[in-house]
C-alpha atoms as a PDB file:
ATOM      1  CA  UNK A   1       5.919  66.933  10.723  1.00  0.00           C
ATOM      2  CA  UNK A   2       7.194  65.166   7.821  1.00  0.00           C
ATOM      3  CA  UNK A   3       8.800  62.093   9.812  1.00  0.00           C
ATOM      4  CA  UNK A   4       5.211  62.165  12.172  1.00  0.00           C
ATOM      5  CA  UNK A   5       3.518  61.326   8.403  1.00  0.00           C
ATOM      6  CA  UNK A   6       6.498  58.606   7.865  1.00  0.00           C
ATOM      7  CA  UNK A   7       5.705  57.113  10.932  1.00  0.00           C
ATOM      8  CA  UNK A   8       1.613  56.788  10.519  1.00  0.00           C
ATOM      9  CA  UNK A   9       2.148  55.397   7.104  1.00  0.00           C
ATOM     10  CA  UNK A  10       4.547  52.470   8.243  1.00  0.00           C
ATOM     11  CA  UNK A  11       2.109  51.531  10.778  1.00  0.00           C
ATOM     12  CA  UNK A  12      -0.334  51.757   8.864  1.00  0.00           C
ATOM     13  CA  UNK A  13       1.303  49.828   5.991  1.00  0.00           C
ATOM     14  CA  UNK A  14       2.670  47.253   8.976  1.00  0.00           C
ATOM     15  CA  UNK A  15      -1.318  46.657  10.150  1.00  0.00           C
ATOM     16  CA  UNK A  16      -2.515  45.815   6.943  1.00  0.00           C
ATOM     17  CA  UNK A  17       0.356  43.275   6.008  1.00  0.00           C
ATOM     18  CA  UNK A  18      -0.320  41.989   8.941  1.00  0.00           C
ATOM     19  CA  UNK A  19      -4.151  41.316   8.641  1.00  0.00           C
ATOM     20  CA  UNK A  20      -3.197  39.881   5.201  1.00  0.00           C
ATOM     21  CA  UNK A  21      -0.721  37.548   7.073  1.00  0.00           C
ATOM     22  CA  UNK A  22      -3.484  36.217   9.037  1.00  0.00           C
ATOM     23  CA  UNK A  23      -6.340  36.149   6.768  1.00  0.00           C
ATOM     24  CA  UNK A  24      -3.387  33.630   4.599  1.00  0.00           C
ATOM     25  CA  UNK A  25      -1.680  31.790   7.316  1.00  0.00           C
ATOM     26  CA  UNK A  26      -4.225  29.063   7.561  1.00  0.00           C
ATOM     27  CA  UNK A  27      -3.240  28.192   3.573  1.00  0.00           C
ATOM     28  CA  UNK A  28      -0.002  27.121   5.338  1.00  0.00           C
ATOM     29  CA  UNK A  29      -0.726  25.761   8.808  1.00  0.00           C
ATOM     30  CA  UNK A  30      -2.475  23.212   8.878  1.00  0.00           C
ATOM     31  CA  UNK A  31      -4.829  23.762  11.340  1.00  0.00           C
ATOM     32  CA  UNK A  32      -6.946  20.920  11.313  1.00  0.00           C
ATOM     33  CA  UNK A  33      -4.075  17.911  11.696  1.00  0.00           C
ATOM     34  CA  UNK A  34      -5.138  16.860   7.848  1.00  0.00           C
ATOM     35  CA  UNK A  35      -2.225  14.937   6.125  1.00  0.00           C
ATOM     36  CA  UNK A  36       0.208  17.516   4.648  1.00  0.00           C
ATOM     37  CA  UNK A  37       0.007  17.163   0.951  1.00  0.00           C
ATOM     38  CA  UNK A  38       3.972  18.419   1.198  1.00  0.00           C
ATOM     39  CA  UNK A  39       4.799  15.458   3.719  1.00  0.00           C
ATOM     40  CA  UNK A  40       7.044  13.988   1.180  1.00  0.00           C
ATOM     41  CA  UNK A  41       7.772  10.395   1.317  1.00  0.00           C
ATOM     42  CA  UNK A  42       7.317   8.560   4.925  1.00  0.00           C
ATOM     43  CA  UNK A  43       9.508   5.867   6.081  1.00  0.00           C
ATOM     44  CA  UNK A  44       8.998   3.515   9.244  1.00  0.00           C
ATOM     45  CA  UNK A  45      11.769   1.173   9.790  1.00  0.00           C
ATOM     46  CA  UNK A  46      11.457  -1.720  12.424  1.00  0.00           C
ATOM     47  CA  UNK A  47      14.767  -4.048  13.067  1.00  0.00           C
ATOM     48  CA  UNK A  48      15.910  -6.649  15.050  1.00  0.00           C
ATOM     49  CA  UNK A  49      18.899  -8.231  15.168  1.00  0.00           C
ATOM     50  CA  UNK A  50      18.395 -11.429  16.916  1.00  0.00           C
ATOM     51  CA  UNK A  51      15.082 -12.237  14.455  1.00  0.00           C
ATOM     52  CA  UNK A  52      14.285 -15.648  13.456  1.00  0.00           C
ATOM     53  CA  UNK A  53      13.315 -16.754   9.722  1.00  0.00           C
ATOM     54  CA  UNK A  54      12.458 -20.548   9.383  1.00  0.00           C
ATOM     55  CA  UNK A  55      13.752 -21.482  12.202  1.00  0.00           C
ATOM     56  CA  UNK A  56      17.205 -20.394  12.216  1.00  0.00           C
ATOM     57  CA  UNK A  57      18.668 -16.728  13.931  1.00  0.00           C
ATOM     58  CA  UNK A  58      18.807 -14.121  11.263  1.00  0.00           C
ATOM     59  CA  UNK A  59      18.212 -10.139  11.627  1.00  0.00           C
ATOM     60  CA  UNK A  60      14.783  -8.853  10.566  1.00  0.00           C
ATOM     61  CA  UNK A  61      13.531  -5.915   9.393  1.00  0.00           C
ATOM     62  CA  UNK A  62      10.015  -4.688   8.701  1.00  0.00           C
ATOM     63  CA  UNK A  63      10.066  -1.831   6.334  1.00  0.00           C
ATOM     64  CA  UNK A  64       6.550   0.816   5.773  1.00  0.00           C
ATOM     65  CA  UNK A  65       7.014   3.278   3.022  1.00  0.00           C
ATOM     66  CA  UNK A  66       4.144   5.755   1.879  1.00  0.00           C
ATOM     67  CA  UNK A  67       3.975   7.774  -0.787  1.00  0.00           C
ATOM     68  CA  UNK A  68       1.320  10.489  -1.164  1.00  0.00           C
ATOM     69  CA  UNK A  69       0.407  10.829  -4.795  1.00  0.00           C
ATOM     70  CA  UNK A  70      -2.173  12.713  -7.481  1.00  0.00           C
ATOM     71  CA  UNK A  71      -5.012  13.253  -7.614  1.00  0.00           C
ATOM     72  CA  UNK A  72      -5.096  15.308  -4.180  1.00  0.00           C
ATOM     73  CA  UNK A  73      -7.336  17.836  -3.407  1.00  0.00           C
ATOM     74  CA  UNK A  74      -8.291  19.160   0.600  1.00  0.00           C
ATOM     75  CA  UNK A  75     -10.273  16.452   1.998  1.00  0.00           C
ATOM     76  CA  UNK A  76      -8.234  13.276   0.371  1.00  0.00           C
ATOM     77  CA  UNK A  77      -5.230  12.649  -1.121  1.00  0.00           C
ATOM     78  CA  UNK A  78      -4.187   9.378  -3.088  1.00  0.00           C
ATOM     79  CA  UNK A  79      -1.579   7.190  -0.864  1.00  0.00           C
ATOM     80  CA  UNK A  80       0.510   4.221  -2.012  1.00  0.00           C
ATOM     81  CA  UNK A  81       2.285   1.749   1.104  1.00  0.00           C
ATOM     82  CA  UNK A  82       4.755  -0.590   0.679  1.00  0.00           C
ATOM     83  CA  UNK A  83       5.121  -3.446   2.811  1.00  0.00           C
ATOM     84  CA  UNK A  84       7.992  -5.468   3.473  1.00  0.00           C
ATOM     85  CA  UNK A  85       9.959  -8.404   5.687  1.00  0.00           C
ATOM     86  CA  UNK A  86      13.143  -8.971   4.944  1.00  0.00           C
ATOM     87  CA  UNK A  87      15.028 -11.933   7.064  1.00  0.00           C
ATOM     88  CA  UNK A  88      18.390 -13.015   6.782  1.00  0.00           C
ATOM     89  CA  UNK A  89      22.022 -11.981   5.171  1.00  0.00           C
ATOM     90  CA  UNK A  90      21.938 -13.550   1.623  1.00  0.00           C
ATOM     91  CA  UNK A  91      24.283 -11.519  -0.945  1.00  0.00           C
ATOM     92  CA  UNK A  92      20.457 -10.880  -3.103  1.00  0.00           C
ATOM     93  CA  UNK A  93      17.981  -8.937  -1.357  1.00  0.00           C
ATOM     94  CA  UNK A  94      15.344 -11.281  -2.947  1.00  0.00           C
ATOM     95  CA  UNK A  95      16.783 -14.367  -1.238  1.00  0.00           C
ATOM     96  CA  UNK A  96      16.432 -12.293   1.971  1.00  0.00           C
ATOM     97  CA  UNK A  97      12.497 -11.207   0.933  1.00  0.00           C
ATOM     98  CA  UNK A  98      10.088 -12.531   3.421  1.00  0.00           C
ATOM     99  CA  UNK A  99       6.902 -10.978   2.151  1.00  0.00           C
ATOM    100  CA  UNK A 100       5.949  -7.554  -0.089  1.00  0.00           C
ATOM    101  CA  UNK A 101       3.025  -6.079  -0.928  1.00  0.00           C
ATOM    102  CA  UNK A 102       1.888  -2.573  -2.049  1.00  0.00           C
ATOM    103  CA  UNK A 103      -1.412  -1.211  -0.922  1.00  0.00           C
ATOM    104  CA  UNK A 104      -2.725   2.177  -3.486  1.00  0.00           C
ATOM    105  CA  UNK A 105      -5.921   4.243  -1.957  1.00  0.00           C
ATOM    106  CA  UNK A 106      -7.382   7.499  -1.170  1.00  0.00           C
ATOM    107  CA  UNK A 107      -7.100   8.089   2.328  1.00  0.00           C
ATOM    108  CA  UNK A 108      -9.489  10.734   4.067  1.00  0.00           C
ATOM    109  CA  UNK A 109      -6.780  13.389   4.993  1.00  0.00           C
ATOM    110  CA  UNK A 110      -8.585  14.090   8.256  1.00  0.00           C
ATOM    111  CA  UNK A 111      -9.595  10.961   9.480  1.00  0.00           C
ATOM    112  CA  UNK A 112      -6.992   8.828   8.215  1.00  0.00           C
ATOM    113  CA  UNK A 113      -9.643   5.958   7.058  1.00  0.00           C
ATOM    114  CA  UNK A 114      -9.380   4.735   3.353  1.00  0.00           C
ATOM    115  CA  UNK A 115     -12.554   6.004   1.080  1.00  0.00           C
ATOM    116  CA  UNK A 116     -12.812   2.904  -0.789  1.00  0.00           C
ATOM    117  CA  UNK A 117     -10.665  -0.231  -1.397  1.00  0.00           C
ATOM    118  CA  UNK A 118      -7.421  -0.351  -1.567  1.00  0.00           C
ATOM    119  CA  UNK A 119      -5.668  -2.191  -4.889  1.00  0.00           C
ATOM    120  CA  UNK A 120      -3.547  -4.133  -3.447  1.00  0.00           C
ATOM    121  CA  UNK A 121      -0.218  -6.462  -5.624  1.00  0.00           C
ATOM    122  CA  UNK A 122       0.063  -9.102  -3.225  1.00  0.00           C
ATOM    123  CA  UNK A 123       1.993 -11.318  -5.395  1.00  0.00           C
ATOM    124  CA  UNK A 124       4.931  -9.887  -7.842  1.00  0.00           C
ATOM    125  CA  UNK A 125       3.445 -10.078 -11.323  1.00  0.00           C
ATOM    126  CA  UNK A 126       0.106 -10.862 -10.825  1.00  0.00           C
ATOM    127  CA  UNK A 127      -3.165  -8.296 -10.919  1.00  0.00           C
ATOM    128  CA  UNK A 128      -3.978  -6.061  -8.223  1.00  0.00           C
ATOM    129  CA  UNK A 129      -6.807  -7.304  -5.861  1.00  0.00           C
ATOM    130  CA  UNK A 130      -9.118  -4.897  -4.376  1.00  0.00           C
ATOM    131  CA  UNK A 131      -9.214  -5.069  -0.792  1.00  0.00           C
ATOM    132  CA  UNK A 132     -11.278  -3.121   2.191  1.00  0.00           C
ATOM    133  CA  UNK A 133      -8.863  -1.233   4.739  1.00  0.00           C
ATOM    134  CA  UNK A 134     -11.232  -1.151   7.280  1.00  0.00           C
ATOM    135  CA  UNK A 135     -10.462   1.397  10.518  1.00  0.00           C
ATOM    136  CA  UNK A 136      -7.441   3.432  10.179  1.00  0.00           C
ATOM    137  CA  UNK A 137      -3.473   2.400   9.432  1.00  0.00           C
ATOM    138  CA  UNK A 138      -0.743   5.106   9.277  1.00  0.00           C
ATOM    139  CA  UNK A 139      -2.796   7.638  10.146  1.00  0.00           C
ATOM    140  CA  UNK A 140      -5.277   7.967  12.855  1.00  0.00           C
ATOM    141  CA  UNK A 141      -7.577  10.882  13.306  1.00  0.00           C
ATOM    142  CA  UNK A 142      -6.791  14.541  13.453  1.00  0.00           C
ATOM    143  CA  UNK A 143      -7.034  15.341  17.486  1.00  0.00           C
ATOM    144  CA  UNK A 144      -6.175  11.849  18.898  1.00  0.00           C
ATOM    145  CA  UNK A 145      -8.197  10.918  21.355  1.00  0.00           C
ATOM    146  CA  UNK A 146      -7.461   8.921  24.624  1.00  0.00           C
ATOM    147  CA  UNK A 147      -9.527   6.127  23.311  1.00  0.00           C
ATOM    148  CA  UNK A 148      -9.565   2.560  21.701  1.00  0.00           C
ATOM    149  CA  UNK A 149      -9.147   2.824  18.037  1.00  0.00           C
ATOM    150  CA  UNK A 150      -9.441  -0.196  15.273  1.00  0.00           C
ATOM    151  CA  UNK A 151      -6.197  -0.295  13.392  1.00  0.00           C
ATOM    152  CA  UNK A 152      -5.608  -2.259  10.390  1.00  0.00           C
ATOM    153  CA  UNK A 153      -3.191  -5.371  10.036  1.00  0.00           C
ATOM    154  CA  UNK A 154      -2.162  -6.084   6.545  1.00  0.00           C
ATOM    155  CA  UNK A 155      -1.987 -10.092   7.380  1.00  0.00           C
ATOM    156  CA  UNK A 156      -5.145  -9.783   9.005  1.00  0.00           C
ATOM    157  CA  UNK A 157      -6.516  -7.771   6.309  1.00  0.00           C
ATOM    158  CA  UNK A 158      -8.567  -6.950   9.113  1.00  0.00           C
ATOM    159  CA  UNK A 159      -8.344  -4.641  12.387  1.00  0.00           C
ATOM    160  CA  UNK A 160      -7.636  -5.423  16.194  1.00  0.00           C
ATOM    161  CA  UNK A 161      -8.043  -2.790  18.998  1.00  0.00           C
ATOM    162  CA  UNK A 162      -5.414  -0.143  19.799  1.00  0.00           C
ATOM    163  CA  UNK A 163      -5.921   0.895  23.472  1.00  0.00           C
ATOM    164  CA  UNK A 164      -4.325   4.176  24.657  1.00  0.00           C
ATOM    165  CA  UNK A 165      -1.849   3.550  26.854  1.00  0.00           C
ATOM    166  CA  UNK A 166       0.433   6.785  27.753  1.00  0.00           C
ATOM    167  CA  UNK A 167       1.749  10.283  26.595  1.00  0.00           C
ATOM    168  CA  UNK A 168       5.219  11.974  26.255  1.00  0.00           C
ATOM    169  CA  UNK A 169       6.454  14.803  24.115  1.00  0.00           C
ATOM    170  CA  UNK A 170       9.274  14.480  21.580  1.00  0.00           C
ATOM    171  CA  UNK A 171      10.964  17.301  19.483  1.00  0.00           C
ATOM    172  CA  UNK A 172       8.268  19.402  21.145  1.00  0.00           C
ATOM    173  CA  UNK A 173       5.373  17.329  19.919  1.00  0.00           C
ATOM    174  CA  UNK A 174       2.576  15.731  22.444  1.00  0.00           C
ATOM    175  CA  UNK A 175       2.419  12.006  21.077  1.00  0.00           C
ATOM    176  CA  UNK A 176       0.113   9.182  22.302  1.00  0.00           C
ATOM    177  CA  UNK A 177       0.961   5.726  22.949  1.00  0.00           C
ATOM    178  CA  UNK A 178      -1.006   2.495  21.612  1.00  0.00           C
ATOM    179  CA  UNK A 179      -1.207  -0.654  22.535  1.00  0.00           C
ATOM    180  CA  UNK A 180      -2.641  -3.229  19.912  1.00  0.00           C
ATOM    181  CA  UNK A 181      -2.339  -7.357  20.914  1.00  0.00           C
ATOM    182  CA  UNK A 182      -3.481  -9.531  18.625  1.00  0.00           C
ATOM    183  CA  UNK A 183      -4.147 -13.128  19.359  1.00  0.00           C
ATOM    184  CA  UNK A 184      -2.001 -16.251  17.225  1.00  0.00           C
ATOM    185  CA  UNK A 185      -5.446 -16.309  14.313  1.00  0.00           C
ATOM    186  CA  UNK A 186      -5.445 -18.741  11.468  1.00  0.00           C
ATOM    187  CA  UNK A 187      -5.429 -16.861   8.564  1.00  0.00           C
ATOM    188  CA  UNK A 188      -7.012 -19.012   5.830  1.00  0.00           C
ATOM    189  CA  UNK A 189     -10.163 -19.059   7.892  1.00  0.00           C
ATOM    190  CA  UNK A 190     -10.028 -15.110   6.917  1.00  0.00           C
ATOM    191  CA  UNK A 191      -9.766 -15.011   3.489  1.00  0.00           C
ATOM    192  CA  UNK A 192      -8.221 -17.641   0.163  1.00  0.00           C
ATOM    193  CA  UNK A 193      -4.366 -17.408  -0.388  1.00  0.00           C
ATOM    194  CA  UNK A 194      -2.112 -20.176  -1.863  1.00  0.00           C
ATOM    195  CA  UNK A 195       0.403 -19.490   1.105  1.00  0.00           C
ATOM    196  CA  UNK A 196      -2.471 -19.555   3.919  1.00  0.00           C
ATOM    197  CA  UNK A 197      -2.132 -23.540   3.328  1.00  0.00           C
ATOM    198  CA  UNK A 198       0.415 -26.098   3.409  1.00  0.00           C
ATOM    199  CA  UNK A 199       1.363 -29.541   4.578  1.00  0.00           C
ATOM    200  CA  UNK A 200       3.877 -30.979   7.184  1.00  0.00           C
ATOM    201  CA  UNK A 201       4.645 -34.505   8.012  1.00  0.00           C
ATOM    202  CA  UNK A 202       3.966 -35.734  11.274  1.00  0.00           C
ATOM    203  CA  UNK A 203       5.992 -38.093  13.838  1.00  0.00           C
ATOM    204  CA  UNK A 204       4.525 -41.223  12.546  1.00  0.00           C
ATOM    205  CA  UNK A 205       5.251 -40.342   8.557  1.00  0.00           C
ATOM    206  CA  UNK A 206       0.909 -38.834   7.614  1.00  0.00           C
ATOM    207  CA  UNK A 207       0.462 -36.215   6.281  1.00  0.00           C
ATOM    208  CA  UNK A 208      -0.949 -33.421   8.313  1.00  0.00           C
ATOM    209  CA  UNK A 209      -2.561 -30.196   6.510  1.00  0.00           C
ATOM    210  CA  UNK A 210      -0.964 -26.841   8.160  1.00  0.00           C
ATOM    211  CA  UNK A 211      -2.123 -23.261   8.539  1.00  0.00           C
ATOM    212  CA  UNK A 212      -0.464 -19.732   8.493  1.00  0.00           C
ATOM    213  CA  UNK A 213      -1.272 -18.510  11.743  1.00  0.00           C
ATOM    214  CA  UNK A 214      -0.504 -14.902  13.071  1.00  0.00           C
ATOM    215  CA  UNK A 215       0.327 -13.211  16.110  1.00  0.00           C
ATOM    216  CA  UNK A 216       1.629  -9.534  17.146  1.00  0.00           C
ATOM    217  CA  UNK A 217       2.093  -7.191  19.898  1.00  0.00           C
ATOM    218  CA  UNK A 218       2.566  -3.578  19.109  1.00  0.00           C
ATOM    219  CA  UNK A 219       2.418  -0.242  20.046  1.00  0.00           C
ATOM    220  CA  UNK A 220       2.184   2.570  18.028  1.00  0.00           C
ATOM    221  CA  UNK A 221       3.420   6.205  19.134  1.00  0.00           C
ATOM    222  CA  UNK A 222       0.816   8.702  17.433  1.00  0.00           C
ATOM    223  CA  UNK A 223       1.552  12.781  16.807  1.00  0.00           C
ATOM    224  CA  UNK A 224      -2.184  13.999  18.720  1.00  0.00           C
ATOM    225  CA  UNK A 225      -2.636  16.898  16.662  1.00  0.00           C
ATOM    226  CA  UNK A 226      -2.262  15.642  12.984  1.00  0.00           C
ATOM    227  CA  UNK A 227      -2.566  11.724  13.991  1.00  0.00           C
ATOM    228  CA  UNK A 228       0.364  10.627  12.084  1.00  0.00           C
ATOM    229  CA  UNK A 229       2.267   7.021  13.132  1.00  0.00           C
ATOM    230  CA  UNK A 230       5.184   8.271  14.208  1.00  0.00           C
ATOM    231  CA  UNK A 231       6.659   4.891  15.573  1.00  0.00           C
ATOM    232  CA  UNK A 232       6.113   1.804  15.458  1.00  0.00           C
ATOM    233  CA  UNK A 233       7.588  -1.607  17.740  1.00  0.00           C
ATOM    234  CA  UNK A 234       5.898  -4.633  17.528  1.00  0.00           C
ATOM    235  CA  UNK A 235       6.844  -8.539  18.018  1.00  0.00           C
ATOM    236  CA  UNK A 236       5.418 -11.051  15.056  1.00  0.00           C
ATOM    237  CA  UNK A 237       5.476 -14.379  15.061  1.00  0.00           C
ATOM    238  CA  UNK A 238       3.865 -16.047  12.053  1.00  0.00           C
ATOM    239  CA  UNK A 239       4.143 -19.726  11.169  1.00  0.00           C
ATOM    240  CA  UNK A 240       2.448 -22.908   9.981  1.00  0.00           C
ATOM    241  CA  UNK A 241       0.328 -25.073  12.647  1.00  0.00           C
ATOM    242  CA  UNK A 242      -2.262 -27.734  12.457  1.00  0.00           C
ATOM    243  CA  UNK A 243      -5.550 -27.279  13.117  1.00  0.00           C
ATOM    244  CA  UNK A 244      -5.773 -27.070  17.164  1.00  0.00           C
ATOM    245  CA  UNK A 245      -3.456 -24.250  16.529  1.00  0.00           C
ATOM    246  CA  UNK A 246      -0.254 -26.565  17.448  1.00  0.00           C
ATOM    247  CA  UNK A 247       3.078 -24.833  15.616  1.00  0.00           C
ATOM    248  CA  UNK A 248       4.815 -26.909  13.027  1.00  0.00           C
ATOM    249  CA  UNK A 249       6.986 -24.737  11.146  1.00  0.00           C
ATOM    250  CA  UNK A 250       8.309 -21.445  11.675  1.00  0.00           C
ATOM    251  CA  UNK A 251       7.837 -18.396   9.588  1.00  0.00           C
ATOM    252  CA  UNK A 252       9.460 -15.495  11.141  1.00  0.00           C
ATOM    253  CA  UNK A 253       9.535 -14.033  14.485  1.00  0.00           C
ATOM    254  CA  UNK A 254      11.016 -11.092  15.321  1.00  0.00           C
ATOM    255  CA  UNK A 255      10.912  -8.449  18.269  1.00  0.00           C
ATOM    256  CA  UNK A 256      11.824  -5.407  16.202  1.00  0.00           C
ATOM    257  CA  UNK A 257      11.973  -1.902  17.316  1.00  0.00           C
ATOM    258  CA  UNK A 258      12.274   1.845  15.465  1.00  0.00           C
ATOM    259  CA  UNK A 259      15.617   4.069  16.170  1.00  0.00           C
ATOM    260  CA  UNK A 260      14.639   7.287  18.354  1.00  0.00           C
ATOM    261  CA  UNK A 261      16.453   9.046  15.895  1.00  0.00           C
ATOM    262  CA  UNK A 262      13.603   7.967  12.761  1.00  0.00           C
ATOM    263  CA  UNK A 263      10.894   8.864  15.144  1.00  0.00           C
ATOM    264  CA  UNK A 264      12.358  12.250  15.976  1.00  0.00           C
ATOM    265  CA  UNK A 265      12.785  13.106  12.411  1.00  0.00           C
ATOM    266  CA  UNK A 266       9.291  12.199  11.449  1.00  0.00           C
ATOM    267  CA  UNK A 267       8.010  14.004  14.196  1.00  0.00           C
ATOM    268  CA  UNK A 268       9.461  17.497  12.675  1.00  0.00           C
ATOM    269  CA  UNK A 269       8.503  16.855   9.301  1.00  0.00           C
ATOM    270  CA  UNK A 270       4.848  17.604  11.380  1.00  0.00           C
ATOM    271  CA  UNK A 271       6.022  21.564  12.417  1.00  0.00           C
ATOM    272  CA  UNK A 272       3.342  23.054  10.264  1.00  0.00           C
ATOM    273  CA  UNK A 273       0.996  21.104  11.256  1.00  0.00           C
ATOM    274  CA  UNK A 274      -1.051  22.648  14.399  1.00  0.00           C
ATOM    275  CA  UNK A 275      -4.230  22.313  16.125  1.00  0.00           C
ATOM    276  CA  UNK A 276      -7.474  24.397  15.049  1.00  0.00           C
ATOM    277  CA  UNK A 277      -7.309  26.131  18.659  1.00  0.00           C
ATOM    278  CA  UNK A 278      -3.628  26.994  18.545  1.00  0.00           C
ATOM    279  CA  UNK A 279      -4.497  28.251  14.373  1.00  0.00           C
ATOM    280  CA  UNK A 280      -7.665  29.693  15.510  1.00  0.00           C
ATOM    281  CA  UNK A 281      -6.224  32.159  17.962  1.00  0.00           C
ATOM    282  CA  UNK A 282      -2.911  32.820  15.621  1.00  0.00           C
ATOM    283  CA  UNK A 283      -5.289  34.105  13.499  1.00  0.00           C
ATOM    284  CA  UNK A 284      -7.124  36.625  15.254  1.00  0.00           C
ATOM    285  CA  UNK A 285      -3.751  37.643  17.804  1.00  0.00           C
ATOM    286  CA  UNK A 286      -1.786  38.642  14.105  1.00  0.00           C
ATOM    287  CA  UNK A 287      -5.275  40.350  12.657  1.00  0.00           C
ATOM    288  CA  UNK A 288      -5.958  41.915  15.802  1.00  0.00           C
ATOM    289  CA  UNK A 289      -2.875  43.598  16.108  1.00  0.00           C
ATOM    290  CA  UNK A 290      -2.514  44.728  12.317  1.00  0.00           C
ATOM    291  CA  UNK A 291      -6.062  46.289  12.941  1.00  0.00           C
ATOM    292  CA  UNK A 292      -4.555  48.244  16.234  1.00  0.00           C
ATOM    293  CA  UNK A 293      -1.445  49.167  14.357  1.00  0.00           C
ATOM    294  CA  UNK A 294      -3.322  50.647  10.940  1.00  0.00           C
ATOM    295  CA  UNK A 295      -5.440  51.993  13.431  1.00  0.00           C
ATOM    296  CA  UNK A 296      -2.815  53.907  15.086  1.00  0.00           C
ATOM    297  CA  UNK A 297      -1.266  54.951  11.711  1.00  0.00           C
ATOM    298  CA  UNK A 298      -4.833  56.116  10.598  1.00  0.00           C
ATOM    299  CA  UNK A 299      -4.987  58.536  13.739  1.00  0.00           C
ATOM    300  CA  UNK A 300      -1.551  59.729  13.618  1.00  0.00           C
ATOM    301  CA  UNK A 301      -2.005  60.875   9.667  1.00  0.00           C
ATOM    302  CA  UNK A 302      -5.449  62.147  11.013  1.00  0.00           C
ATOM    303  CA  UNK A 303      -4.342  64.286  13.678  1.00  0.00           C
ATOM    304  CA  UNK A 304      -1.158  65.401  11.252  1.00  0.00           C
ATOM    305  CA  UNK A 305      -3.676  66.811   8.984  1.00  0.00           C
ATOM    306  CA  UNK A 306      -5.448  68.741  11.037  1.00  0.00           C
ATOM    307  CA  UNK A 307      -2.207  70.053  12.355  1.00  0.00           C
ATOM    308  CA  UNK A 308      -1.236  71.042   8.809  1.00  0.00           C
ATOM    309  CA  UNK A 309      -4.899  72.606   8.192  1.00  0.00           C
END
């Protein structure tokens, strides 16, 4: 009798830890796909070896870094990206500095799309300037779609289409692949920048003005439930040309490419992260079956009182 009253009070005690379990869970998956707030610092490293910078062979690589940063709260969180080419083998990593930039705004944590300008430092030492992130960047939205989505360009500081292109799975994870092309564009007809312009000199010794034009291929590889850029290859090719478009000097071009290993690893950092379904019906399995088990405690200690009467 006494171990029958054990037994009805462990179930019951079992059933109601484990409706508290999943009336809590959700404060801990993420059932939406909204950008962990615990994420931690996100790296995205694209290299290749046999780059070119001005003309001459030298190894590339095309660094991403984001931070997520206060103020945070459920629907946004405040994100700062840094953006960086380096080209070349100099002993000083400035020598070998292409371009850098930082880019600091509140990103919708569910749709990935900035919720007002970004401040951007363009130019080491000088003021911010504010600047619209139009479409999405690093993050697309929660429950990717098989779809065309606008994704931003920094150089463009504008978007280009990102068609859907294929699926795989890696460490478990279904991810989407993207294919954005954008066409060689003449940047100072998008916006005023000291380094948009310059001048060569031509065959015949005139002076003929120049352009910073910019072209890319890349494809993105996207997590489908939270919509995190998990990987990223693309081939650049930015340089100076007149005004028909005609290439005079050489920038950098480079066909660079992440390690497997780098996507892998930010694809775990994603194992909280699930789908609303998959949280959904967590949920009410682990309730449901703490309300069967307290309920089977309940009428055990039930029926051992009556015994007892």
């Amino acid at each position: 009798m006494q171990q029958s009253r054990i037994w009805s009070a462990l179930l019951v005690g079992l059933g109601v830890a484990l409706i508290v379990g999943g009336l809590v869970a959700p404060r801990f998956l993420l059932g939406d796909g909204r950008l962990p707030l615990d994420l931690g610092e996100v790296t995205w490293t694209i290299e290749d070896p046999d780059g070119m910078r001005n003309g001459e062979p030298a190894p590339v690589i095309r660094q991403l870094h984001l931070e997520i940063r206060d103020p945070a709260d459920a629907d946004v969180a405040s994100v700062r990206v840094g953006d960086s080419i380096r080209a070349g083998e100099a002993g000083s990593d400035f020598d070998n500095l292409v371009t850098a930039s930082t880019w600091a705004f509140e990103m919708d944590r569910v749709t990935g799309e900035a919720r007002g300008p970004a401040q951007a430092q363009l130019t080491m030492g000088m003021p911010p300037t504010e600047v619209d992130i139009d479409g999405v960047w690093l993050k697309f939205p929660a429950d990717v779609r098989k779809e065309t989505y606008d994704v931003y360009d920094t150089t463009l500081r504008g978007t280009a289409p990102a068609e859907f292109v294929g699926e795989e799975e890696i460490a478990g994870r279904t991810v989407y692949r993207f294919r954005q092309e954008i066409a060689p564009t003449n940047i100072a007809q998008r916006y005023a920048d000291p380094l948009n312009t310059g001048t060569e000199e031509g065959a015949d010794g005139e002076v003929i003005r120049t352009f910073l034009y910019h072209s890319a291929e890349r494809e993105l590889l996207v997590d489908q439930i939270s919509g995190l850029v998990v990987g990223i290859d693309e081939k650049v090719d930015q340089y100076y040309g007149d005004a028909s478009g005609r290439g005079m000097k050489s920038i950098v071009l480079y066909d660079g490419t992440m390690d497997p290993a780098q996507v892998e690893s930010l694809v775990k950092k994603l194992g909280n992260v699930t789908s609303a379904s998959l949280s959904h019906t967590v949920t009410w399995i682990v309730i449901g079956l703490g309300s069967l088990l307290a309920l089977v405690g309940l009428i055990g200690a039930l029926a051992g009182a009556r015994r007892r009467r």
